[in-house]
N, C-alpha and C. Protein backbone atom coordinates (compact mmCIF):
# COMPACT_ATOMS: atom_id res chain seq x y z
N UNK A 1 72.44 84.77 112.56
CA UNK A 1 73.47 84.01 111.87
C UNK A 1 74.81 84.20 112.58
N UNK A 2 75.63 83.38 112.81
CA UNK A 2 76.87 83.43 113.37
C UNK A 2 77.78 83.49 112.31
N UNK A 3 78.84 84.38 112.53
CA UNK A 3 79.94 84.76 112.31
C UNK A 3 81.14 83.74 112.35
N UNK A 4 81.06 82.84 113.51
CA UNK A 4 81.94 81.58 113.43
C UNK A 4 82.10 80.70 112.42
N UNK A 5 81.21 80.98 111.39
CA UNK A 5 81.07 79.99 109.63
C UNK A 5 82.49 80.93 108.97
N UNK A 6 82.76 81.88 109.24
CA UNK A 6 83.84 83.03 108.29
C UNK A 6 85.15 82.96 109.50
N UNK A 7 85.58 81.60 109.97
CA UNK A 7 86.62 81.81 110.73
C UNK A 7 87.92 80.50 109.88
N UNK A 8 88.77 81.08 110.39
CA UNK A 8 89.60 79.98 109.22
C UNK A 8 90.68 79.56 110.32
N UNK A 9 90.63 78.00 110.53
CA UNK A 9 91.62 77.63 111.45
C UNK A 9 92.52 77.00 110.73
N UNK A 10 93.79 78.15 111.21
CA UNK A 10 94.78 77.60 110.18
C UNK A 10 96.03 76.30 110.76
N UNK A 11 95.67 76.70 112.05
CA UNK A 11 97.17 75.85 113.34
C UNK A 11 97.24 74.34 112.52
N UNK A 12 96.12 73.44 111.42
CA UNK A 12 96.39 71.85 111.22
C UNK A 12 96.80 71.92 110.04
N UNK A 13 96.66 73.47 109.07
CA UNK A 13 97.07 73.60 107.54
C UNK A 13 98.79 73.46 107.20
N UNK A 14 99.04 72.35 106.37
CA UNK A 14 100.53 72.27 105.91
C UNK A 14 100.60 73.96 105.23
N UNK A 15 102.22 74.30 104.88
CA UNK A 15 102.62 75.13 104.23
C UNK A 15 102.32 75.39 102.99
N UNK A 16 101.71 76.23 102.31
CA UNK A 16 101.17 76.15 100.39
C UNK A 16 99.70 76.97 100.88
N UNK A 17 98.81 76.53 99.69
CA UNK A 17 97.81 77.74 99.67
C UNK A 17 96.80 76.31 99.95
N UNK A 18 95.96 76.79 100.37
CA UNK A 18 94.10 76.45 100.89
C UNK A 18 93.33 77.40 100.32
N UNK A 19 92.33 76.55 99.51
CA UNK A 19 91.16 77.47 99.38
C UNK A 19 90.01 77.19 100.22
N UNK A 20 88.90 78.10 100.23
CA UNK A 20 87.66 78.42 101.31
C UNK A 20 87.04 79.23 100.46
N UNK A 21 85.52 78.60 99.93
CA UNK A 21 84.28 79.13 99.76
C UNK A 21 83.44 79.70 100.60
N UNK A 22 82.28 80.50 100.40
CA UNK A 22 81.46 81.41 101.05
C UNK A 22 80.49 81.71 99.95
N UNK A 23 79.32 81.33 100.87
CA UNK A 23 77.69 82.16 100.08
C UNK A 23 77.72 83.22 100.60
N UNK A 24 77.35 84.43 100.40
CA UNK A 24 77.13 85.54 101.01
C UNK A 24 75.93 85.99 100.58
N UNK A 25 74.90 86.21 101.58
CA UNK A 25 73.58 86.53 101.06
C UNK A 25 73.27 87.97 102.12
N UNK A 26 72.19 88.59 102.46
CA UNK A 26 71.89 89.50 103.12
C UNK A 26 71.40 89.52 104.49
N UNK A 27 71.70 88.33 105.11
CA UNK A 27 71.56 87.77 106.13
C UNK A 27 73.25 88.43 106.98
N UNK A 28 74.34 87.93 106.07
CA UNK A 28 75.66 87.99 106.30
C UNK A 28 75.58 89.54 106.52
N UNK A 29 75.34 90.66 105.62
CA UNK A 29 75.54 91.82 106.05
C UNK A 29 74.43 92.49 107.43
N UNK A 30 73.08 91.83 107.40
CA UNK A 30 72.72 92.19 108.42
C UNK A 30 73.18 92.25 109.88
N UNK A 31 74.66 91.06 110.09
CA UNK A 31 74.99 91.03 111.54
C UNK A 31 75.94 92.39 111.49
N UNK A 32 76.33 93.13 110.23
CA UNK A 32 76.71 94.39 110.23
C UNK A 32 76.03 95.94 110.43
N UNK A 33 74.80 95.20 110.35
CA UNK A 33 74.03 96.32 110.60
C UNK A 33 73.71 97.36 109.02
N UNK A 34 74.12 96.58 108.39
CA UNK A 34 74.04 97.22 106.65
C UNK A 34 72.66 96.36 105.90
N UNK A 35 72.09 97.27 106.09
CA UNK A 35 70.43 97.16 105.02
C UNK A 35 70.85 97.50 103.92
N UNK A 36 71.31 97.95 102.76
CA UNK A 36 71.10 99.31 101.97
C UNK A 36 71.20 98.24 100.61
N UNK A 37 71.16 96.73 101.04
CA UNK A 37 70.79 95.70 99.44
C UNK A 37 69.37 94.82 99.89
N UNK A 38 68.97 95.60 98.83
CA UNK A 38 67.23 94.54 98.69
C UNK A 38 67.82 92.67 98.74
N UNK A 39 68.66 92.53 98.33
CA UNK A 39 68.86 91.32 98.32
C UNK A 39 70.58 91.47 97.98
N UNK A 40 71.04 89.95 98.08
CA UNK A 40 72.27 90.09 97.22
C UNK A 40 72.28 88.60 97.44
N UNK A 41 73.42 88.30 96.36
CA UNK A 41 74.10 86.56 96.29
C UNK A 41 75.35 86.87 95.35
N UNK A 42 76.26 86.45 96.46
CA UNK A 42 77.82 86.58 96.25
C UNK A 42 78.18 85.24 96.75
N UNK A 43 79.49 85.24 95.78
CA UNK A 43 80.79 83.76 96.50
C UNK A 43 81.68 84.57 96.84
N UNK A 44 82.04 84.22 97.90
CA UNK A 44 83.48 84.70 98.10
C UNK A 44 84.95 83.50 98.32
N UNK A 45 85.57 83.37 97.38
CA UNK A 45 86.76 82.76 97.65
C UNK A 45 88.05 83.37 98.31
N UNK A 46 87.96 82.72 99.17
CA UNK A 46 89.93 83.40 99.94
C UNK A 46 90.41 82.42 99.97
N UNK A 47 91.40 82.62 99.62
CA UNK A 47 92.83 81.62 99.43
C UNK A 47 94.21 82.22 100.27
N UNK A 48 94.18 81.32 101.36
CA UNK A 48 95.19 81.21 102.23
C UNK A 48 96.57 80.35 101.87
N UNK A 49 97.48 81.43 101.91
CA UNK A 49 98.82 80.90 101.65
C UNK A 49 99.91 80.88 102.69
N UNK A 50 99.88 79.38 103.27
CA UNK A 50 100.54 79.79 104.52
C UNK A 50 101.97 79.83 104.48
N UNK A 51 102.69 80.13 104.84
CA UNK A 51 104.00 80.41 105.09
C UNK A 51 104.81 79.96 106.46
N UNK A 52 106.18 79.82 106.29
CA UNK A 52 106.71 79.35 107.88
C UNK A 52 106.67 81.33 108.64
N UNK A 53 106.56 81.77 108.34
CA UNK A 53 106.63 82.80 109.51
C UNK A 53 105.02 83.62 109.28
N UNK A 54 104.47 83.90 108.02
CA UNK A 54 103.54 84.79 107.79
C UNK A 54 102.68 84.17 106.95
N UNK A 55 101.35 84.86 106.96
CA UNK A 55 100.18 83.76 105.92
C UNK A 55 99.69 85.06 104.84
N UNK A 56 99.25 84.87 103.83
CA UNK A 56 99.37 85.70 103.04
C UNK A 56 97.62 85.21 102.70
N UNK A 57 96.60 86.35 102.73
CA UNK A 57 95.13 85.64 102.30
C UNK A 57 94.69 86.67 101.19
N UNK A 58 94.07 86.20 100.03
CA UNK A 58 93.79 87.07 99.19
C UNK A 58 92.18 86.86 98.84
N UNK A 59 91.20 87.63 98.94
CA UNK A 59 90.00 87.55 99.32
C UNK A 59 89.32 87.98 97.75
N UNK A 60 88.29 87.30 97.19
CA UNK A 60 87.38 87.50 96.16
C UNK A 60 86.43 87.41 95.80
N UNK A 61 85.35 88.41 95.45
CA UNK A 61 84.09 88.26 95.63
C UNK A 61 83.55 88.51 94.19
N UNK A 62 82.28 87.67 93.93
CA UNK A 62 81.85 87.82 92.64
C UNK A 62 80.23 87.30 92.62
N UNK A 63 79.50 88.51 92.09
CA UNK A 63 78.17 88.10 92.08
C UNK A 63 77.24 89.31 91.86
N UNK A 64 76.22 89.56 92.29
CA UNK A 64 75.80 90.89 92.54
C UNK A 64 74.94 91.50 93.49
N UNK A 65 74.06 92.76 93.89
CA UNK A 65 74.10 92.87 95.04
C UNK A 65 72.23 93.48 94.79
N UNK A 66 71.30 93.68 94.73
CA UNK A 66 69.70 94.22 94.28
C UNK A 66 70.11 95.27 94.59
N UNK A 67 69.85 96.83 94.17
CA UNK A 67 70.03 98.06 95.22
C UNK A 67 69.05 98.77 94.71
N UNK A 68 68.60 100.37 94.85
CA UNK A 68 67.62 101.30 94.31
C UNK A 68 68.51 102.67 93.24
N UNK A 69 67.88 102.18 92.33
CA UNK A 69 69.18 103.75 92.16
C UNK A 69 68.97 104.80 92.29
N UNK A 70 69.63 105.71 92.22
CA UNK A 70 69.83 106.87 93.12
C UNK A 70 69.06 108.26 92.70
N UNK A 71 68.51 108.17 91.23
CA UNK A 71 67.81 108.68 90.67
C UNK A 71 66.43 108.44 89.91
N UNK A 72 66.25 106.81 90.20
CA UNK A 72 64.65 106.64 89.66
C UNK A 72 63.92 106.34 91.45
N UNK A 73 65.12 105.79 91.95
CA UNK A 73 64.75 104.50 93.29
C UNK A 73 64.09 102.98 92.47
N UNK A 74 64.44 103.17 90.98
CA UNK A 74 64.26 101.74 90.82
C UNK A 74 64.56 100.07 91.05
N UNK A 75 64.99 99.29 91.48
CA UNK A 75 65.74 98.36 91.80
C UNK A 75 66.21 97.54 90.85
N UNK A 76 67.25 97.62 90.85
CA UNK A 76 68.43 96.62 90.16
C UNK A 76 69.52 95.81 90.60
N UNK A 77 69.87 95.06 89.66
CA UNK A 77 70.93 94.13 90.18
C UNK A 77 72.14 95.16 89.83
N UNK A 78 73.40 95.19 90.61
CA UNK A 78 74.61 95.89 90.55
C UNK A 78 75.54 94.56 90.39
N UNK A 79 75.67 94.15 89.17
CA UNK A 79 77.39 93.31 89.35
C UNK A 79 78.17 93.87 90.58
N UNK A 80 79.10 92.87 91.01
CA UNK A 80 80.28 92.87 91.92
C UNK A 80 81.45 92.38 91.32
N UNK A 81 82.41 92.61 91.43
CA UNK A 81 83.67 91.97 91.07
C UNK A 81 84.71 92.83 92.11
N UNK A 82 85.67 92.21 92.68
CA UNK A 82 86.54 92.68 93.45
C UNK A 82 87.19 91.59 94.89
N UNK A 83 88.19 92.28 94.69
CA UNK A 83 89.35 91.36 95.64
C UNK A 83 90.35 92.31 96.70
N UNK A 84 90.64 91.63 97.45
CA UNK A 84 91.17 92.43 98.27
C UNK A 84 92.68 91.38 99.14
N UNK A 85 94.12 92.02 99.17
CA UNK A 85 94.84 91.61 99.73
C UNK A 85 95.65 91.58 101.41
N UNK A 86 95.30 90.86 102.06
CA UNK A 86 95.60 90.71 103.24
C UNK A 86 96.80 89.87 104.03
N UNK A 87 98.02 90.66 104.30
CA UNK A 87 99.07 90.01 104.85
C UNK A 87 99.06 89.25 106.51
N UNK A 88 99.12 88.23 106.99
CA UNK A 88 98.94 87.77 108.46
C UNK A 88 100.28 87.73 109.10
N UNK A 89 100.46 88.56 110.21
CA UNK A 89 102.04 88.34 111.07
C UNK A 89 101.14 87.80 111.81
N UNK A 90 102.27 87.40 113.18
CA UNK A 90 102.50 87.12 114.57
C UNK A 90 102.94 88.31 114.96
N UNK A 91 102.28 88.62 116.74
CA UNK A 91 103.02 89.79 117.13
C UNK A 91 102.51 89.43 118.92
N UNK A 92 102.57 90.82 118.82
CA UNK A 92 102.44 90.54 120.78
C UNK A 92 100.84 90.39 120.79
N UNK A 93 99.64 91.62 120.22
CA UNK A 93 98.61 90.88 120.39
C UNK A 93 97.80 91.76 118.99
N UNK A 94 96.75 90.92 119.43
CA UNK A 94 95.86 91.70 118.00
C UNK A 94 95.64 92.70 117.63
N UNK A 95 95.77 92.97 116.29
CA UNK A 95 95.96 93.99 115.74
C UNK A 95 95.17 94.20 114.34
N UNK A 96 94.10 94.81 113.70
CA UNK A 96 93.54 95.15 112.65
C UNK A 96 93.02 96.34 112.01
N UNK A 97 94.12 97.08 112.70
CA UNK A 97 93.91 98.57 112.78
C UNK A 97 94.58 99.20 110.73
N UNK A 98 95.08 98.25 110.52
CA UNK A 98 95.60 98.54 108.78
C UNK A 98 94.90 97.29 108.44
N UNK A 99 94.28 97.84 107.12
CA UNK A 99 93.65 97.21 106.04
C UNK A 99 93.91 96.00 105.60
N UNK A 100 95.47 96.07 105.19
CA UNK A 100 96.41 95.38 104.44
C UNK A 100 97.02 94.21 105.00
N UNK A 101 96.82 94.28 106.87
CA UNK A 101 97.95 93.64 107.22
C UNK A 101 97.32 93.19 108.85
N UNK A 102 97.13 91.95 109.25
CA UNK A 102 96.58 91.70 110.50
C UNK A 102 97.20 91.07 111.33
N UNK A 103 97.59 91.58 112.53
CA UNK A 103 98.23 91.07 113.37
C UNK A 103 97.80 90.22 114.57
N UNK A 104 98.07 88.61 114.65
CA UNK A 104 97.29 87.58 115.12
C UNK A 104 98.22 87.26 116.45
N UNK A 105 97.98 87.49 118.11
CA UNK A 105 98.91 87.55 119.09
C UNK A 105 99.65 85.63 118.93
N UNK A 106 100.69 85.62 119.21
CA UNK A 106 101.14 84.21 119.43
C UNK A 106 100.50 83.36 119.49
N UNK A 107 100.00 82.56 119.23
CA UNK A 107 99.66 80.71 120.18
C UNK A 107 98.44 81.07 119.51
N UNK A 108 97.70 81.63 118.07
CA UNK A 108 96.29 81.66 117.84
C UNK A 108 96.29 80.55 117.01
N UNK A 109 95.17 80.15 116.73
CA UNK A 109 95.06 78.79 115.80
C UNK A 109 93.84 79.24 114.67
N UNK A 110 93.10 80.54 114.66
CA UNK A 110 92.31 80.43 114.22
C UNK A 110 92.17 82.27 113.83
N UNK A 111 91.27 82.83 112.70
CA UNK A 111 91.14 84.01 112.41
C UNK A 111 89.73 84.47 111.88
N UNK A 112 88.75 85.43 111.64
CA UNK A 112 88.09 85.58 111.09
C UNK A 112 87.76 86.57 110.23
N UNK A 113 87.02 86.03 109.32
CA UNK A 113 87.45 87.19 107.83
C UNK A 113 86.63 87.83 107.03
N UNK A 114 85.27 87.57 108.29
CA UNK A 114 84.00 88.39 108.18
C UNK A 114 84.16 89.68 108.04
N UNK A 115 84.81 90.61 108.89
CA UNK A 115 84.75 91.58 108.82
C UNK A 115 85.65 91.94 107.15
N UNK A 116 86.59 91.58 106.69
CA UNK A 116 87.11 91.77 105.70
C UNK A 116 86.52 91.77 104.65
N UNK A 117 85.88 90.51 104.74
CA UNK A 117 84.52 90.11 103.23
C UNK A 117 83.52 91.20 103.65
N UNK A 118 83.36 91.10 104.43
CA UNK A 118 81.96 92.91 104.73
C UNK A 118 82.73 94.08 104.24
N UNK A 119 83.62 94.50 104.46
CA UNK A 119 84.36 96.23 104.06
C UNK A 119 84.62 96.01 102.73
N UNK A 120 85.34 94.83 102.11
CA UNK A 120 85.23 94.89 100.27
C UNK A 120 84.23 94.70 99.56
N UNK A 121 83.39 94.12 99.87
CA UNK A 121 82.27 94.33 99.84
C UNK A 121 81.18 95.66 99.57
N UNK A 122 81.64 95.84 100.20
CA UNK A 122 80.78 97.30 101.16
C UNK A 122 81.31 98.40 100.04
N UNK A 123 82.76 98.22 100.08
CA UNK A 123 83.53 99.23 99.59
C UNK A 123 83.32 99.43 98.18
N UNK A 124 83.36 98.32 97.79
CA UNK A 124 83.06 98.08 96.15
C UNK A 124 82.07 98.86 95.40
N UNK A 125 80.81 99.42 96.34
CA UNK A 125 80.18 99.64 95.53
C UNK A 125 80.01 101.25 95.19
N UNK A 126 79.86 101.47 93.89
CA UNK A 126 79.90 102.99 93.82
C UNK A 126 79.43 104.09 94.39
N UNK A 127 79.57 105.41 95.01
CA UNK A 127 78.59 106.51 95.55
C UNK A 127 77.28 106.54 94.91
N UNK A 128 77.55 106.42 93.84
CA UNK A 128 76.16 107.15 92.80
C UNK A 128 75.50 105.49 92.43
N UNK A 129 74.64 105.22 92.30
CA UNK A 129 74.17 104.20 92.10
C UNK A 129 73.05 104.32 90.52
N UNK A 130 73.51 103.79 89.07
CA UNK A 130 72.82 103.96 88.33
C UNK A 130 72.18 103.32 88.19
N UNK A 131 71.11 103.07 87.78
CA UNK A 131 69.96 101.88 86.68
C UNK A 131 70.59 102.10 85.47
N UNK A 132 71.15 100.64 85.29
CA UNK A 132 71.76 101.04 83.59
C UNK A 132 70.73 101.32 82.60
N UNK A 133 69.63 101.49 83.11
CA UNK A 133 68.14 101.45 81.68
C UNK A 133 68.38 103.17 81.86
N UNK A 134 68.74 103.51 82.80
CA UNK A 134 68.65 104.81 82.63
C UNK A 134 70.04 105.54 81.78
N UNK A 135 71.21 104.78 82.08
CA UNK A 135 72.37 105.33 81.23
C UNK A 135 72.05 105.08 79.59
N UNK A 136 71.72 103.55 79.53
CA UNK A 136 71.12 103.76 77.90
C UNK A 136 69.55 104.24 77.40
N UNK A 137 69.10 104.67 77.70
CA UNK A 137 68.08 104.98 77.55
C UNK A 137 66.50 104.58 77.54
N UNK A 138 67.05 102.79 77.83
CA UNK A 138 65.58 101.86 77.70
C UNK A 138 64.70 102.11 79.24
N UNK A 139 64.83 102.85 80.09
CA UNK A 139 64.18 102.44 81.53
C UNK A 139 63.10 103.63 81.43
N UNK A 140 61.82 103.39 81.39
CA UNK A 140 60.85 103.57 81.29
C UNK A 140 60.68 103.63 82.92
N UNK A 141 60.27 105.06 83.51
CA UNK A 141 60.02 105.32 84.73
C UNK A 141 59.47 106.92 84.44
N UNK A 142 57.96 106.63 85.45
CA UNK A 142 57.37 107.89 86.18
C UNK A 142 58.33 108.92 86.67
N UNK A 143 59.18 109.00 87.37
CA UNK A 143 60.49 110.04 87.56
C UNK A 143 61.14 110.67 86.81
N UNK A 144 61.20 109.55 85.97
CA UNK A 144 62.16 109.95 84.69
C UNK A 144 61.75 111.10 83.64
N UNK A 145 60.20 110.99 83.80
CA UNK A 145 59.23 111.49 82.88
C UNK A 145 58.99 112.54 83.41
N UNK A 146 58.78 112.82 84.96
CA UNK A 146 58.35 114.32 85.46
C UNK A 146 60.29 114.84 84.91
N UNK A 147 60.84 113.84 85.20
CA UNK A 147 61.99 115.12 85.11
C UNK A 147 62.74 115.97 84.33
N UNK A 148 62.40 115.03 82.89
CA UNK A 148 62.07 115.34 81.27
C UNK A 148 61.07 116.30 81.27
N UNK A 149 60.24 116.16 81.74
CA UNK A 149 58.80 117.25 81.89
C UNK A 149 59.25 118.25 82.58
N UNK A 150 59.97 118.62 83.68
CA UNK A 150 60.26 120.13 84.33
C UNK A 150 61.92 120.26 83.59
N UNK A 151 62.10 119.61 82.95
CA UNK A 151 63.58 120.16 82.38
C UNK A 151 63.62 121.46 81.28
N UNK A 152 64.56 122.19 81.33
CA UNK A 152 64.11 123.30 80.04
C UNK A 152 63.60 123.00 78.84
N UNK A 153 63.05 123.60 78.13
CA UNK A 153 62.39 123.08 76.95
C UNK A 153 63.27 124.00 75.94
N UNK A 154 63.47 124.76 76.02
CA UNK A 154 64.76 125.33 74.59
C UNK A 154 65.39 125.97 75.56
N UNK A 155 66.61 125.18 75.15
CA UNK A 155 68.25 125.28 75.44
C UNK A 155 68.76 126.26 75.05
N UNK A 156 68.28 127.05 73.55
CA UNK A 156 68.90 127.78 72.95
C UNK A 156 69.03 128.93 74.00
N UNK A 157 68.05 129.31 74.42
CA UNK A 157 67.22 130.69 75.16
C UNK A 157 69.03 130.56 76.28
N UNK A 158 68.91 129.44 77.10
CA UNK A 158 69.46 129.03 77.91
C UNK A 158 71.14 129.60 77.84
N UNK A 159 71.80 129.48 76.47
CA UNK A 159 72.90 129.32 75.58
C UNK A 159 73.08 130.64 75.42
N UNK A 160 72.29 131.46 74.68
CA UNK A 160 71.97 133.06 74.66
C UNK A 160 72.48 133.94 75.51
N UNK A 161 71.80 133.51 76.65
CA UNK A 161 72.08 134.30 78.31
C UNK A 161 73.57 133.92 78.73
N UNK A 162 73.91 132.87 78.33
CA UNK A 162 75.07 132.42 78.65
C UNK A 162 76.91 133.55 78.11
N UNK A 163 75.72 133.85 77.10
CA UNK A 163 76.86 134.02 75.95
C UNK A 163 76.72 135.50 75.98
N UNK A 164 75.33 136.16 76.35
CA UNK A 164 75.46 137.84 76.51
C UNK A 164 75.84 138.20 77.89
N UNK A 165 76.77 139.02 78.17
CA UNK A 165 77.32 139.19 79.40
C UNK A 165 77.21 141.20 79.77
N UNK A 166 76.89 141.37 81.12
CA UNK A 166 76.76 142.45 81.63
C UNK A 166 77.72 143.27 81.25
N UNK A 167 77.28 144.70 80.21
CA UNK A 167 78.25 145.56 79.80
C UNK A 167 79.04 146.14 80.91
N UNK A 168 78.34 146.05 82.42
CA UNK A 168 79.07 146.32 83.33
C UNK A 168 80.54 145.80 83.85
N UNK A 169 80.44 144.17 83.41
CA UNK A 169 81.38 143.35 83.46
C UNK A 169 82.77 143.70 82.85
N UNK A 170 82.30 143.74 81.30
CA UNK A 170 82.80 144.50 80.18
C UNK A 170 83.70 145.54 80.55
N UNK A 171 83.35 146.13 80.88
CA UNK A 171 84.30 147.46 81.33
C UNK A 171 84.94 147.47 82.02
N UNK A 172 84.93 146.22 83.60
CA UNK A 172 86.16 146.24 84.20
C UNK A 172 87.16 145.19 83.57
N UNK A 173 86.50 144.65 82.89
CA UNK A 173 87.44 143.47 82.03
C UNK A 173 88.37 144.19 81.00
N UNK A 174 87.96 145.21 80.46
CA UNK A 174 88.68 146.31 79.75
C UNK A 174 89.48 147.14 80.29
N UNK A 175 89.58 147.79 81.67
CA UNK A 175 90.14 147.92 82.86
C UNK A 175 91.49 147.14 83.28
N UNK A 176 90.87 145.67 83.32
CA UNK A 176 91.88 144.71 83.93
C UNK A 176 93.08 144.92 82.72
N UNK A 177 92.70 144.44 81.48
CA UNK A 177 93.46 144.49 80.72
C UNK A 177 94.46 145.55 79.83
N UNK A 178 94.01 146.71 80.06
CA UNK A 178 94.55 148.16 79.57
C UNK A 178 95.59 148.19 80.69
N UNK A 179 95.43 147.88 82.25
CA UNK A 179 96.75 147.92 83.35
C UNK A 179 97.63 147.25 82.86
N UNK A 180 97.37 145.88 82.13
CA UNK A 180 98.32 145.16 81.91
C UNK A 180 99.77 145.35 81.05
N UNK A 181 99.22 146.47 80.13
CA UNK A 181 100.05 146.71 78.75
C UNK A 181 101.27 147.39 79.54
């Protein structure tokens, strides 16, 4: 898949805002080299606001992404929601070394915003990855069940030990505190 579909030529756009749609499927992250969604289907809208000296693009993505979670490996859909703001100068030459702010050398007519829609993207999604069946309680999984099965079986025992502490301890703690007076 080419990358040239996520380029936005702005040199024929009057002054004011343009909008630009995008499918984003898992094809799009593969020219990134990012496997880690069984599937996904996202829109992404950016809306370019051009300006006489600077273009202002504000990028938005909405949809969701298949993933495994991180504690059954079951697969689920993960909602997406998220946006991201991007300022455009002119300068001597290219520049995309800050997040926020891309610098396009003189005389360009054109930009691309693949890489941008890939990192918010990317970024969006949490470290820990849940199965919500597992936060409320409906997800019925083999894993779930060994891990209920090797988990302690009385807590109390657990609570006990917690709460009786080494008379050895005791005594320098009695120690610490008799210096203090």
């Amino acid at each position: 898949m080419e990358l040239k579909a996520y380029n936005i030529s702005f040199v024929g756009l009057k002054q004011g805002k343009h909008k630009f749609q995008y499918e984003v499927d898992n094809a799009f992250f593969e020219n990134y080299g990012f496997e880690d969604f069984n599937s996904s289907q996202l829109k992404v809208e950016a809306t370019l606001d051009k300006k006489s000296t600077i273009m202002e693009l504000q990028l938005e993505a909405s949809g969701s992404v298949n993933v495994n979670c991180d504690l059954t490996n079951e697969p689920f859909d993960l909602p997406i929601e998220t946006k991201m703001d991007i300022i455009i100068k002119f300068g001597q030459e290219f520049n995309n070394d800050n997040e926020e702010l891309l610098i396009l050398p003189h005389g360009s007519y054109e930009f691309n915003i693949g890489q941008f829609m890939y990192e918010m993207i990317v970024l969006s999604i949490p470290l820990k990855r849940v199965h919500p069946g597992v936060e409320d309680g409906s997800l019925d999984s083999e894993i779930l069940e060994k891990l209920e099965e090797l988990s302690p079986k009385n807590l109390d025992i657990i609570k006990d030990n917690k709460e009786s502490t080494d008379p050895r301890w005791d005594a320098l703690k009695k120690l610490k505190t008799d210096n203090n007076k």
